[in-house]
N, C-alpha and C. Protein backbone atom coordinates (compact mmCIF):
# COMPACT_ATOMS: atom_id res chain seq x y z
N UNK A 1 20.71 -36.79 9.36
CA UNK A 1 21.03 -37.57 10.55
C UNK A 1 22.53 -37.51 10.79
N UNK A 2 22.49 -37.09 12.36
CA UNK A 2 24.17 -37.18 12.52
C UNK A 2 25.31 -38.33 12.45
N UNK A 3 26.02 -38.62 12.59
CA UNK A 3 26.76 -40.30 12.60
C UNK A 3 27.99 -39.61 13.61
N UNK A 4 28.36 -40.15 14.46
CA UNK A 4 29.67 -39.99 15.60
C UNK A 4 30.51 -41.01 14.87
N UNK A 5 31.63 -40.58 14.71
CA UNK A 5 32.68 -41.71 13.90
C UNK A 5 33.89 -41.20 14.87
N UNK A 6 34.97 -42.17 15.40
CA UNK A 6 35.57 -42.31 16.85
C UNK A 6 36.85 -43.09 16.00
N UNK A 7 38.04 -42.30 16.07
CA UNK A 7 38.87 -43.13 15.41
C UNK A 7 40.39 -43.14 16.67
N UNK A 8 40.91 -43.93 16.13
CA UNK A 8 42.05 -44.44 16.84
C UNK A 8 43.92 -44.34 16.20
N UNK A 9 44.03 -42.74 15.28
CA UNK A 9 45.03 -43.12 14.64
C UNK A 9 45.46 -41.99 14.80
N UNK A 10 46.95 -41.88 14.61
CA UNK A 10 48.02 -41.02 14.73
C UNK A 10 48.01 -40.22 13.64
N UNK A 11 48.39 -38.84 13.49
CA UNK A 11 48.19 -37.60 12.59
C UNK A 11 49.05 -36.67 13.11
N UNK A 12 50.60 -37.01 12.10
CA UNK A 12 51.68 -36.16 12.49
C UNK A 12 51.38 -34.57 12.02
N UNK A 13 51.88 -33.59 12.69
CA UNK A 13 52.07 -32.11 12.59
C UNK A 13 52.87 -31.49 12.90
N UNK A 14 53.11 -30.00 12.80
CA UNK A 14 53.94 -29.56 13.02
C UNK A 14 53.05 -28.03 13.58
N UNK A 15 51.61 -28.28 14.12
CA UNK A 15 51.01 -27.30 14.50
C UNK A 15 51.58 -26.50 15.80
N UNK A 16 51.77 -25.10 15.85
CA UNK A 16 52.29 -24.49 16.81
C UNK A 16 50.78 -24.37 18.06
N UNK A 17 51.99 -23.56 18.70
CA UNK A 17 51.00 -23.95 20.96
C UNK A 17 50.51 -22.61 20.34
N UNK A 18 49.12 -22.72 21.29
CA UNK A 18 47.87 -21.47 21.29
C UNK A 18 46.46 -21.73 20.82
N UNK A 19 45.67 -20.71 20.84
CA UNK A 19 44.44 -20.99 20.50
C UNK A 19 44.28 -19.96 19.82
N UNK A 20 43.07 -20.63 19.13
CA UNK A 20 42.57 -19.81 17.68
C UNK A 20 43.01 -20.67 16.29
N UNK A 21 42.56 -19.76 15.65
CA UNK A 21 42.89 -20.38 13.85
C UNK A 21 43.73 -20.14 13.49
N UNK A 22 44.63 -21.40 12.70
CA UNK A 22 45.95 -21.70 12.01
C UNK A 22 45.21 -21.79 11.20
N UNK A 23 46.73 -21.92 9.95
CA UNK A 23 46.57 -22.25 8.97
C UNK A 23 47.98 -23.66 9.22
N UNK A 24 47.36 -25.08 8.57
CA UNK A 24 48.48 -25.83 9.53
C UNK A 24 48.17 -27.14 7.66
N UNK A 25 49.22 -27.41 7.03
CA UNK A 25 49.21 -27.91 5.86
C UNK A 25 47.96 -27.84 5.15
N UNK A 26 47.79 -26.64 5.00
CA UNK A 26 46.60 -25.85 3.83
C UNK A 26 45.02 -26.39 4.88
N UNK A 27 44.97 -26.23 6.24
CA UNK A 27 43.64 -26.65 6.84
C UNK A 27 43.37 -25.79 8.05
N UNK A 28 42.76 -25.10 8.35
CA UNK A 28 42.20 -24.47 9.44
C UNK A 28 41.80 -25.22 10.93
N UNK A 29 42.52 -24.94 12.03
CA UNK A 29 42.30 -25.37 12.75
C UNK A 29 41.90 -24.49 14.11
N UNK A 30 40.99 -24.94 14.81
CA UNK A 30 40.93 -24.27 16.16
C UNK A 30 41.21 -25.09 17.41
N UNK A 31 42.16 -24.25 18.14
CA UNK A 31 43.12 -25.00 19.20
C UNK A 31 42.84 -24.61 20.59
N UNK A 32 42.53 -25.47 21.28
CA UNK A 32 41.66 -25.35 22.51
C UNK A 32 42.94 -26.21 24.04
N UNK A 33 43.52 -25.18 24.60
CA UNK A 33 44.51 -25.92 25.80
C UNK A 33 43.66 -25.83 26.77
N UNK A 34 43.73 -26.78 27.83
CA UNK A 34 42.71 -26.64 28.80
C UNK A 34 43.62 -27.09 30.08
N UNK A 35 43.59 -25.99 31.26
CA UNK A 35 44.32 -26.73 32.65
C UNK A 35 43.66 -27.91 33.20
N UNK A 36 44.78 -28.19 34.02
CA UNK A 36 44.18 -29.66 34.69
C UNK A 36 43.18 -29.48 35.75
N UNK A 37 41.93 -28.82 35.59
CA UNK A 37 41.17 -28.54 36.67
C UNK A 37 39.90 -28.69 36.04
N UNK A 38 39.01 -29.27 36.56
CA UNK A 38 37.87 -30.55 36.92
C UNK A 38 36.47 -29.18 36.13
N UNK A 39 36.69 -28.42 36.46
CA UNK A 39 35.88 -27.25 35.90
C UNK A 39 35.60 -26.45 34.85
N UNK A 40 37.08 -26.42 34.07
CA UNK A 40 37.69 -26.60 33.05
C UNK A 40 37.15 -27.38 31.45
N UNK A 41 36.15 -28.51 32.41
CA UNK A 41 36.06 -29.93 31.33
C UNK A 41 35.21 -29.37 30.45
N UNK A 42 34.50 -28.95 30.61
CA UNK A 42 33.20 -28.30 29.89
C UNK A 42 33.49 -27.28 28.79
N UNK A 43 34.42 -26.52 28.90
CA UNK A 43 34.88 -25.96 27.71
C UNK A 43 34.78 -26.42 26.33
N UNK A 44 35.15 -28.01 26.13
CA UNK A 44 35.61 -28.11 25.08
C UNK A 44 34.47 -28.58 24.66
N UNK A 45 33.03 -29.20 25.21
CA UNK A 45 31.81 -28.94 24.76
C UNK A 45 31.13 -28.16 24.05
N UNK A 46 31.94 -26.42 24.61
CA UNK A 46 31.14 -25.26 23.53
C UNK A 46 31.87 -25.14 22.75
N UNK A 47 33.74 -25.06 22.68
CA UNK A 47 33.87 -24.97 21.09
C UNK A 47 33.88 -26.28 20.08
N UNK A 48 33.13 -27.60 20.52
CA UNK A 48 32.64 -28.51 19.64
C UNK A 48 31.19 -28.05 19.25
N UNK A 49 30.71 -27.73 19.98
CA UNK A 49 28.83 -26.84 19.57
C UNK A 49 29.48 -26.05 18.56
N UNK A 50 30.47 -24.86 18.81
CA UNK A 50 30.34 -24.02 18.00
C UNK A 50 30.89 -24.44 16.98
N UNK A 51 32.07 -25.37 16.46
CA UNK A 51 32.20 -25.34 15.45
C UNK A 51 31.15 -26.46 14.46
N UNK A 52 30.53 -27.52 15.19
CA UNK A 52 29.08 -27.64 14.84
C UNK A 52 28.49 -26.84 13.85
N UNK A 53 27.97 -25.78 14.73
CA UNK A 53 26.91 -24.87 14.33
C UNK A 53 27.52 -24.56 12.86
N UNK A 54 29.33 -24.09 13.35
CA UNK A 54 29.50 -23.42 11.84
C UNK A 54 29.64 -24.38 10.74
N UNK A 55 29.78 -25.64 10.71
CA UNK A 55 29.63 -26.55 9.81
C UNK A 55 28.34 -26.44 9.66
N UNK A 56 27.39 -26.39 10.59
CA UNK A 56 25.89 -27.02 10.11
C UNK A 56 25.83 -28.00 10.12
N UNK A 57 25.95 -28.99 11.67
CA UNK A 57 26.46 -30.25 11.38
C UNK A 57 24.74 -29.80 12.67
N UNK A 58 23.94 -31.09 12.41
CA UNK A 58 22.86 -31.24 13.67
C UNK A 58 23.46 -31.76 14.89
N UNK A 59 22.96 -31.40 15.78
CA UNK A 59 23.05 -31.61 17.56
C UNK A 59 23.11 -32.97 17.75
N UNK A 60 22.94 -34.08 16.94
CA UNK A 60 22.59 -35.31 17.29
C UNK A 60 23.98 -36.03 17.23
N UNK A 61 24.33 -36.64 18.27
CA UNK A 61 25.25 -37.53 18.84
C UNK A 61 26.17 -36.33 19.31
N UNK A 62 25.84 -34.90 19.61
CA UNK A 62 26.98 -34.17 20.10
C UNK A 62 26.99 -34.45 21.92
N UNK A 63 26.08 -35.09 22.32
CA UNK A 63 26.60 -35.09 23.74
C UNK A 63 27.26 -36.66 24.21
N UNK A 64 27.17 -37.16 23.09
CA UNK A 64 28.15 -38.28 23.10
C UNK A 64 30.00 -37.88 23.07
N UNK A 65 29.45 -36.80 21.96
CA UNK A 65 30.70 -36.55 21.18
C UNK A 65 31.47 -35.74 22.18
N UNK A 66 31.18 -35.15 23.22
CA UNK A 66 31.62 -34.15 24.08
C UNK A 66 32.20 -35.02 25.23
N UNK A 67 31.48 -36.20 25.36
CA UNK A 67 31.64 -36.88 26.61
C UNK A 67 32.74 -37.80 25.98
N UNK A 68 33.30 -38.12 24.98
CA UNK A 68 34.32 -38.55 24.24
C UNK A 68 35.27 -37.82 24.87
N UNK A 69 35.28 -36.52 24.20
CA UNK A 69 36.46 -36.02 24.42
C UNK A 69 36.68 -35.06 25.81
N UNK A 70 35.98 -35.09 26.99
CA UNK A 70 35.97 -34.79 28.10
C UNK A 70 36.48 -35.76 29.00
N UNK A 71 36.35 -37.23 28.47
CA UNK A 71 37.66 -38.32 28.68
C UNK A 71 38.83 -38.21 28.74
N UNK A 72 38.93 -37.19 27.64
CA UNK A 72 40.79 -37.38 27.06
C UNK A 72 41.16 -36.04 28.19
N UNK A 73 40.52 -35.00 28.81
CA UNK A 73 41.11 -34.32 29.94
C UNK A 73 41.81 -34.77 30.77
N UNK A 74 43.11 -34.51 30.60
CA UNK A 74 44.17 -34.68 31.80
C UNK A 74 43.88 -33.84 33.17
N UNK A 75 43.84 -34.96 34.34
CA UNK A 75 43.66 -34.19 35.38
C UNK A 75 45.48 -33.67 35.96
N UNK A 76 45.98 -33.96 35.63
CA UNK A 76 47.78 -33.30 35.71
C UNK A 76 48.52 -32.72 35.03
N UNK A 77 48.13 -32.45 33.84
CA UNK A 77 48.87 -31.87 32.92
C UNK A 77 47.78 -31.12 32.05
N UNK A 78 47.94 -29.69 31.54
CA UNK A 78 47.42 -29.18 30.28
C UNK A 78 46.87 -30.01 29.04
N UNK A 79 45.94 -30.35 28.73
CA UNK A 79 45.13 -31.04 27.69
C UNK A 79 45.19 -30.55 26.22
N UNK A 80 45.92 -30.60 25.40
CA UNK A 80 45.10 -29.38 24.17
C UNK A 80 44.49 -30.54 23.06
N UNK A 81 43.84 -29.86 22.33
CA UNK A 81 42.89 -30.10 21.86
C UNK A 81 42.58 -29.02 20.76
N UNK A 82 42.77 -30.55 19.10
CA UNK A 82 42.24 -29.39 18.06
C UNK A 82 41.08 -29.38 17.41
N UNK A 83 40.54 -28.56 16.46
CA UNK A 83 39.30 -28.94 15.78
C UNK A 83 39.18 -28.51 14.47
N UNK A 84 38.56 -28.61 13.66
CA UNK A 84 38.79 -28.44 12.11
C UNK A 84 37.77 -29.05 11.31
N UNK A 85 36.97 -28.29 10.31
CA UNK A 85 36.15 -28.61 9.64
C UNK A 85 36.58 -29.18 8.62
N UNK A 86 35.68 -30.14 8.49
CA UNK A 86 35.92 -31.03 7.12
C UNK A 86 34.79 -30.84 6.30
N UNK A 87 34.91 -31.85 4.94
CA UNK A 87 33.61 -31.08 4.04
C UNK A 87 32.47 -31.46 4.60
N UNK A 88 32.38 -32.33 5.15
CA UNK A 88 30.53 -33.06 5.65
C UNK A 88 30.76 -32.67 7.33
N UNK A 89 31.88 -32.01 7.87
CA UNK A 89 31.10 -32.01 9.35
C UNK A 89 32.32 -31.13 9.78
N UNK A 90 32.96 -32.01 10.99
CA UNK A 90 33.70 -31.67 12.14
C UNK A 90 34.40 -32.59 13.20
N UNK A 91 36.26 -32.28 12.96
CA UNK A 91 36.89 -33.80 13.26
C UNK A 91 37.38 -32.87 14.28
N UNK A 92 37.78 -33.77 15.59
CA UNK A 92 37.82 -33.34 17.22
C UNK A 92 39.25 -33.93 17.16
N UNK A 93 40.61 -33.84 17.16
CA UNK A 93 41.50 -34.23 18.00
C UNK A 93 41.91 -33.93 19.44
N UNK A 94 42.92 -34.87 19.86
CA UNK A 94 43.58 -34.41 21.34
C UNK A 94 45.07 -35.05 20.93
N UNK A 95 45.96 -33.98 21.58
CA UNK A 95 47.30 -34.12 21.28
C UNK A 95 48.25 -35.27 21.99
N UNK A 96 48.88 -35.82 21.80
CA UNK A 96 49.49 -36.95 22.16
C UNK A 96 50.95 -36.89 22.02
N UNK A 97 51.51 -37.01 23.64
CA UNK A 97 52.80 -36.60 24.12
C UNK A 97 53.97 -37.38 23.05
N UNK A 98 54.55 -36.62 22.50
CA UNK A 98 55.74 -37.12 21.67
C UNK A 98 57.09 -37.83 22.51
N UNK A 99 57.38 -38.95 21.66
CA UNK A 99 58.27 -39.70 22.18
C UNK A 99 59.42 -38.55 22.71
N UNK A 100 60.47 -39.38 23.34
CA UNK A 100 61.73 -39.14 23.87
C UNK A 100 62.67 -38.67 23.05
N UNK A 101 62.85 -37.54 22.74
CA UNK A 101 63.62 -36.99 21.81
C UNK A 101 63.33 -36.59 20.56
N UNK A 102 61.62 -37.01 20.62
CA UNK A 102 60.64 -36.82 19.65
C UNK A 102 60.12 -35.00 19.64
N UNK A 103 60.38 -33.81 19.05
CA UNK A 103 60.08 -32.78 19.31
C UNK A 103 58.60 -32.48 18.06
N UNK A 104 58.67 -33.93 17.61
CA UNK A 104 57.20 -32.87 16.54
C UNK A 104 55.60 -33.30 17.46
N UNK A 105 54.91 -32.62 17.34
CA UNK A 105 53.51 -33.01 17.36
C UNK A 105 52.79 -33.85 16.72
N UNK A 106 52.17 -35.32 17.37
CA UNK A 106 51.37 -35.96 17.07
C UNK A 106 49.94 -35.92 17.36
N UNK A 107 48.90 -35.62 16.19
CA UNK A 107 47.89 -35.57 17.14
C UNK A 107 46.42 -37.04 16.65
N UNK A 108 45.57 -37.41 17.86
CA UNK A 108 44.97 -38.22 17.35
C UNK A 108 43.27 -37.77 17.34
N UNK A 109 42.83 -38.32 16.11
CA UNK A 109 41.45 -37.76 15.71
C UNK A 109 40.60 -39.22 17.02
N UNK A 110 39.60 -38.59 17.49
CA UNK A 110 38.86 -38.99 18.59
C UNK A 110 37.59 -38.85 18.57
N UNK A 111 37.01 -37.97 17.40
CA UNK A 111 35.84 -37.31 16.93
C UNK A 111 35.42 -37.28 15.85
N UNK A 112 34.47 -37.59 15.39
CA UNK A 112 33.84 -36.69 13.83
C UNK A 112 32.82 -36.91 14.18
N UNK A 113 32.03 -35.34 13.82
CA UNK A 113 30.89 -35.39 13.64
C UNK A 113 30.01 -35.28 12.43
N UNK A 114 29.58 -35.94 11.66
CA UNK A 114 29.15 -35.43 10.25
C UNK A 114 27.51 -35.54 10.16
N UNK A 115 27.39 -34.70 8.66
CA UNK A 115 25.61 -34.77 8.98
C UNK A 115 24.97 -35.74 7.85
């Protein structure tokens, strides 16, 4: 059985811009930027399926889990968005604009999907 777990906390980095797999303090991540256009939103639905699938995490609560983070789409600005397997599933962040003079990356977990 799946469980959706939805968290609310800050997770400093120093992950670089692009998509695809890092290697980002010994963890694999896949990095998903998305423009500010309404059509766009749906993207980040299939690479949450897919990295799903590659966990082997079941379908259940993933269209919750999509509609989570199809929230956090900025309609004005570029969205990014990371993802990264953990041992029981699959944790969804979205990046969060760094303070004023602030140049590192903060990002916040918004997702897990585990089985």
């Amino acid at each position: 059985m799946n469980r959706l777990r939805k968290h609310r906390q800050k997770c400093p980095s120093k992950a670089k811009k692009g998509i695809g797999l890092t290697e980002d303090h010994s963890q694999e991540y896949a990095y998903l930027k998305l423009p500010p256009r309404e059509e766009m939103r749906s993207c980040v639905g299939l690479v949450l399926a897919g990295m799903a699938a590659r966990a082997r995490v079941g379908v259940g609560g993933l269209e919750e889990a999509v509609e989570v983070l199809e929230g956090f789409h900025a309609d004005v600005a570029p969205t990014r968005f990371r993802f990264s397997l953990s041992s029981d599933g699959v944790l969804a962040e979205v990046e969060e604009p760094a303070p004023r003079g602030n140049k590192e990356t903060s990002w916040r977990t918004v997702v897990e999907l585990v089985s």
